[in-house]
N, C-alpha and C. Protein backbone atom coordinates (compact mmCIF):
# COMPACT_ATOMS: atom_id res chain seq x y z
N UNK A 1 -3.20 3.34 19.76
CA UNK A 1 -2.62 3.60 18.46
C UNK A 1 -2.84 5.05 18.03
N UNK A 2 -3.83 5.66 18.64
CA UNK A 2 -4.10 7.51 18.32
C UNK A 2 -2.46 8.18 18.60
N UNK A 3 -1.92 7.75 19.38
CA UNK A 3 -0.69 8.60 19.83
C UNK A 3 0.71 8.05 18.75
N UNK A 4 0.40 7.45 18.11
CA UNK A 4 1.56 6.68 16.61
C UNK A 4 1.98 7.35 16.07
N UNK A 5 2.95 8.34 16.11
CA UNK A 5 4.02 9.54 15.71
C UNK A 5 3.97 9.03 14.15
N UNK A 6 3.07 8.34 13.62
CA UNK A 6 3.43 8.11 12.18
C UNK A 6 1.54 9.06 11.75
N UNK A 7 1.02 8.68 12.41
CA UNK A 7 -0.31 9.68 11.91
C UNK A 7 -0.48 10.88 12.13
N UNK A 8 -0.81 11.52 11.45
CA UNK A 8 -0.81 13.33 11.07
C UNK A 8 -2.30 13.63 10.81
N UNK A 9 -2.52 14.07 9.29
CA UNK A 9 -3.65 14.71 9.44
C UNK A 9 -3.79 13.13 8.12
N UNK A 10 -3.36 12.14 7.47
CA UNK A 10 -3.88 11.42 6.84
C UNK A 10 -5.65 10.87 6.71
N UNK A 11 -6.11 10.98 7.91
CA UNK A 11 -7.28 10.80 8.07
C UNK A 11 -8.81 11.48 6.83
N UNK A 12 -7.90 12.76 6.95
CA UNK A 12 -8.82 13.52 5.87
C UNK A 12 -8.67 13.51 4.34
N UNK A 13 -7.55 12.73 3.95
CA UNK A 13 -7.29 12.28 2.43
C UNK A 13 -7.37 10.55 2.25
N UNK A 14 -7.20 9.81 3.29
CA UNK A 14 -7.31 8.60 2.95
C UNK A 14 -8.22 8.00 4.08
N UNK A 15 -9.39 7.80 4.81
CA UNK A 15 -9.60 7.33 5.08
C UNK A 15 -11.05 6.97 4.36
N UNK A 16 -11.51 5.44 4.61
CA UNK A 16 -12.30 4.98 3.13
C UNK A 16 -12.03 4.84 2.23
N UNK A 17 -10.79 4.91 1.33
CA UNK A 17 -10.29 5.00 0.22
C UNK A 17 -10.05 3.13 -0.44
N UNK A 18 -10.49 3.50 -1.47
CA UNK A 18 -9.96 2.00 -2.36
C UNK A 18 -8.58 2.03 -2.60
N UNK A 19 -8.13 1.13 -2.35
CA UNK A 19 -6.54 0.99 -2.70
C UNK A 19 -6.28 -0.24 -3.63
N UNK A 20 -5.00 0.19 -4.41
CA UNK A 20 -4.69 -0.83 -5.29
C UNK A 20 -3.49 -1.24 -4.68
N UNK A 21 -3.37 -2.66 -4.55
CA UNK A 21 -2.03 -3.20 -4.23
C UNK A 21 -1.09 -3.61 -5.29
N UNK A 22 0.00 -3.09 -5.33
CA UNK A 22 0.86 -3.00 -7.32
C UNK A 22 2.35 -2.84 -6.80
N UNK A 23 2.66 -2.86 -7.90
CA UNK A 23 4.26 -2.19 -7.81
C UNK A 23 4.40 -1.01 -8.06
N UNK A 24 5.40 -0.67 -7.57
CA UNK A 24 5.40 1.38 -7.72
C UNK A 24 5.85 1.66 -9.42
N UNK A 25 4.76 2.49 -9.42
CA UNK A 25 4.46 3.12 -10.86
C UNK A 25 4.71 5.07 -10.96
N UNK A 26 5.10 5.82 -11.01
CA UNK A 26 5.32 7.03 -11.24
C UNK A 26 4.00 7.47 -11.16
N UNK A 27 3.80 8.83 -10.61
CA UNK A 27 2.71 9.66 -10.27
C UNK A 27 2.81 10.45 -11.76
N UNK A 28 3.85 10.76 -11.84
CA UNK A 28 3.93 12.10 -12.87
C UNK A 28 5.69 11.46 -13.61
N UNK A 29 5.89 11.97 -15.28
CA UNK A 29 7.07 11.26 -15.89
C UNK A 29 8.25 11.91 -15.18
N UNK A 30 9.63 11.43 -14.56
CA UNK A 30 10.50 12.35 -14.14
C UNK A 30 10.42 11.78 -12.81
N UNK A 31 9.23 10.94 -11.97
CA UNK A 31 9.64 11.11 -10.81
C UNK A 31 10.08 9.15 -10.71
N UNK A 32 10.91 9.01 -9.74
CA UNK A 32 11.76 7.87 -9.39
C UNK A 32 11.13 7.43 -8.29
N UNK A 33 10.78 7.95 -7.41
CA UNK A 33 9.93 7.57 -6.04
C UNK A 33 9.00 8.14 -5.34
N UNK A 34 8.39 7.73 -4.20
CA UNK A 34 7.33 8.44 -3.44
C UNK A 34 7.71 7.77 -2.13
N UNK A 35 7.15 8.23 -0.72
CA UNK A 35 7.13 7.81 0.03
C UNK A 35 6.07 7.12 0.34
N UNK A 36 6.14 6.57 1.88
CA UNK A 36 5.06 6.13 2.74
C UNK A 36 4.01 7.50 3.50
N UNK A 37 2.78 7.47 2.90
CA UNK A 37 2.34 8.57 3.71
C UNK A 37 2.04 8.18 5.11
N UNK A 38 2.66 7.00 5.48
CA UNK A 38 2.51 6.85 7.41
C UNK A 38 3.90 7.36 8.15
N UNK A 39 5.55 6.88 7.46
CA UNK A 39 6.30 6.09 7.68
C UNK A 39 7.29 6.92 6.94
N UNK A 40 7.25 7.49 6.27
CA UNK A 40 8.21 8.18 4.92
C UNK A 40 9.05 6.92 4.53
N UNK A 41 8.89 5.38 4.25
CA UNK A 41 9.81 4.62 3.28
C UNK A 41 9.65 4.86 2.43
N UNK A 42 10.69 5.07 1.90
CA UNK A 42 10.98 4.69 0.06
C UNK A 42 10.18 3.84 -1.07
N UNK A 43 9.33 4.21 -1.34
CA UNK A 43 8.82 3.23 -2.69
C UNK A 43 9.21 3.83 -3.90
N UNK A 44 10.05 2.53 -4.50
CA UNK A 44 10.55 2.30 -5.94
C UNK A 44 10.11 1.25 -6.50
N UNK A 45 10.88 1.57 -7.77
CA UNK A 45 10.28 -0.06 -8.60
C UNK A 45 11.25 -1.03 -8.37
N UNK A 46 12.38 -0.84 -7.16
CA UNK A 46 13.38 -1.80 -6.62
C UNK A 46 12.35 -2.78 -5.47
N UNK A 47 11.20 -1.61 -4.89
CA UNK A 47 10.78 -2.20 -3.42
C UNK A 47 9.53 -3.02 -3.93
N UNK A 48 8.83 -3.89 -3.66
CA UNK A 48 7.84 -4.99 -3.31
C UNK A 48 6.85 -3.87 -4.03
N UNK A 49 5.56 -5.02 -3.46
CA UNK A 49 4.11 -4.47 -3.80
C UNK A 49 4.13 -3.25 -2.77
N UNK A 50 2.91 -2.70 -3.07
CA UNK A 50 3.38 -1.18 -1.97
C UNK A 50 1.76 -1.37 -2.22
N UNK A 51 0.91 -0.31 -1.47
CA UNK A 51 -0.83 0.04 -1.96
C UNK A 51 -0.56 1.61 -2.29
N UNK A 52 -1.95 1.55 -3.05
CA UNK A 52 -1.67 3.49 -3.71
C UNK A 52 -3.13 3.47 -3.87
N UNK A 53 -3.51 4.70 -3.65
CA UNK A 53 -4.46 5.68 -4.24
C UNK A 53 -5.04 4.85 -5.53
N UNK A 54 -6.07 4.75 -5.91
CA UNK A 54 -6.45 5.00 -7.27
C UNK A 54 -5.79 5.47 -8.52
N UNK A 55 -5.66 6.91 -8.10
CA UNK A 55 -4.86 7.88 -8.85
C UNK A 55 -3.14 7.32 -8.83
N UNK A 56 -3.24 6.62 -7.78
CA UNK A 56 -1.51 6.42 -8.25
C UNK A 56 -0.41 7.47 -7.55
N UNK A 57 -1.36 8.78 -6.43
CA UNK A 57 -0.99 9.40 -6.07
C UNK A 57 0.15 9.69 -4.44
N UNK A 58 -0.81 8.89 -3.92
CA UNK A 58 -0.68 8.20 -2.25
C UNK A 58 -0.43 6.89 -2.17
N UNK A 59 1.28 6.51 -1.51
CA UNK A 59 1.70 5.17 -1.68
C UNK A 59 1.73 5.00 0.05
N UNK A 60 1.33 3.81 -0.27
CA UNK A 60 1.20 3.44 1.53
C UNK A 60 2.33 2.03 1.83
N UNK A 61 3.34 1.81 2.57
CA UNK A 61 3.82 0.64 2.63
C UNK A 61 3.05 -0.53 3.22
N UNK A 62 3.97 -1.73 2.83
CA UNK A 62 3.08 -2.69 3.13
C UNK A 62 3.10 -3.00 4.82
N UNK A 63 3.74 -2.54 5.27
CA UNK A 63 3.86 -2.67 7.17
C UNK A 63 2.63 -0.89 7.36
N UNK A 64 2.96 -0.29 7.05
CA UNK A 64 1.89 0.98 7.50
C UNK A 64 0.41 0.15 7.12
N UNK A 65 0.39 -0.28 6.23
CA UNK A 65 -0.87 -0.99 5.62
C UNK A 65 -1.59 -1.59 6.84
N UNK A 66 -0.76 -2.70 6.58
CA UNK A 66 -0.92 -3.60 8.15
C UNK A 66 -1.46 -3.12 9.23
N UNK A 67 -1.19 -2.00 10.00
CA UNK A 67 -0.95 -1.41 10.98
C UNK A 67 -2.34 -0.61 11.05
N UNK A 68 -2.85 0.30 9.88
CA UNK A 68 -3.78 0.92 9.86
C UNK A 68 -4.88 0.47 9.34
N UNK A 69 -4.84 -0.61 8.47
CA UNK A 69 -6.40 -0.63 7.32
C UNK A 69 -7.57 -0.86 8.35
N UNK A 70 -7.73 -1.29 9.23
CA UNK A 70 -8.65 -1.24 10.06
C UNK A 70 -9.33 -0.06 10.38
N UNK A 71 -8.30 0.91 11.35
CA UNK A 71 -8.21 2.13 11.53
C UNK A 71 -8.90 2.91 10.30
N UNK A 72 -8.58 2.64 9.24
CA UNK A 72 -8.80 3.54 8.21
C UNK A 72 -9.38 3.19 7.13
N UNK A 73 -10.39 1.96 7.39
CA UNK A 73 -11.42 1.19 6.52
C UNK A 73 -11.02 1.26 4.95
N UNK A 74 -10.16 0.71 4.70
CA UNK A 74 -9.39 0.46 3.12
C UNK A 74 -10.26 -0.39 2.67
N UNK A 75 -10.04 -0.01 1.60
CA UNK A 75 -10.91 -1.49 0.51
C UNK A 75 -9.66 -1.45 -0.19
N UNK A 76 -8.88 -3.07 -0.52
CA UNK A 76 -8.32 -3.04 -1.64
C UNK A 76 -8.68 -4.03 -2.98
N UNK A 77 -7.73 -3.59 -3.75
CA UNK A 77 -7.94 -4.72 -4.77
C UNK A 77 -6.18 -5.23 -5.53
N UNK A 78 -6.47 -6.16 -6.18
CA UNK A 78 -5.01 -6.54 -6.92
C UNK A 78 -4.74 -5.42 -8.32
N UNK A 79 -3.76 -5.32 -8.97
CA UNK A 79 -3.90 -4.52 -10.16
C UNK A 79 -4.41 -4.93 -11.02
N UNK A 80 -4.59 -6.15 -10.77
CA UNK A 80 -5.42 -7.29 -12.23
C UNK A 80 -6.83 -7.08 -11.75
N UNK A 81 -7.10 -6.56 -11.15
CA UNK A 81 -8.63 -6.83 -10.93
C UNK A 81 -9.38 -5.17 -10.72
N UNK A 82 -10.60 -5.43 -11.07
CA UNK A 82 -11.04 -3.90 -11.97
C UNK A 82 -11.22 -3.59 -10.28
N UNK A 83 -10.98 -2.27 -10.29
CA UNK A 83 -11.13 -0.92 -9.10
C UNK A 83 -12.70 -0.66 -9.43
């Protein structure tokens, strides 16, 4: 899985990171979407639960999720439940 044309340098901003699993919420007012930082999909408030950053900053899809949380020791939580 080291050779997965979807990993870059992600390692040094998300790995260990708590994640919230939610619906896509705007980083900043004005913006409509974000991508997958594995995958570049589309997250909107059209697409499913997605995981993010804390901050709300870094949206991860739910198949990249899958694929890496191991790899990249995630902790998550639901949005109802305290971070």
């Amino acid at each position: 899985m080291d050779d997965d044309w979807r990993l870059t340098n992600q390692m040094n901003y998300l790995y260990g990171k708590k994640l919230l699993h939610t619906k896509y919420e705007p980083y900043k007012e004005g913006w409509e979407h974000d991508h997958c930082e594995f995958c570049f999909e589309r997250i909107d408030t059209t697409t499913g639960n997605a995981y993010c950053t804390e901050d709300k900053y870094h949206w991860i899809c739910e198949k990249c999720f899958e694929d890496f949380k191991d790899k990249f020791h995630w902790k998550t939580c639901d949005k109802q439940n305290e971070m």
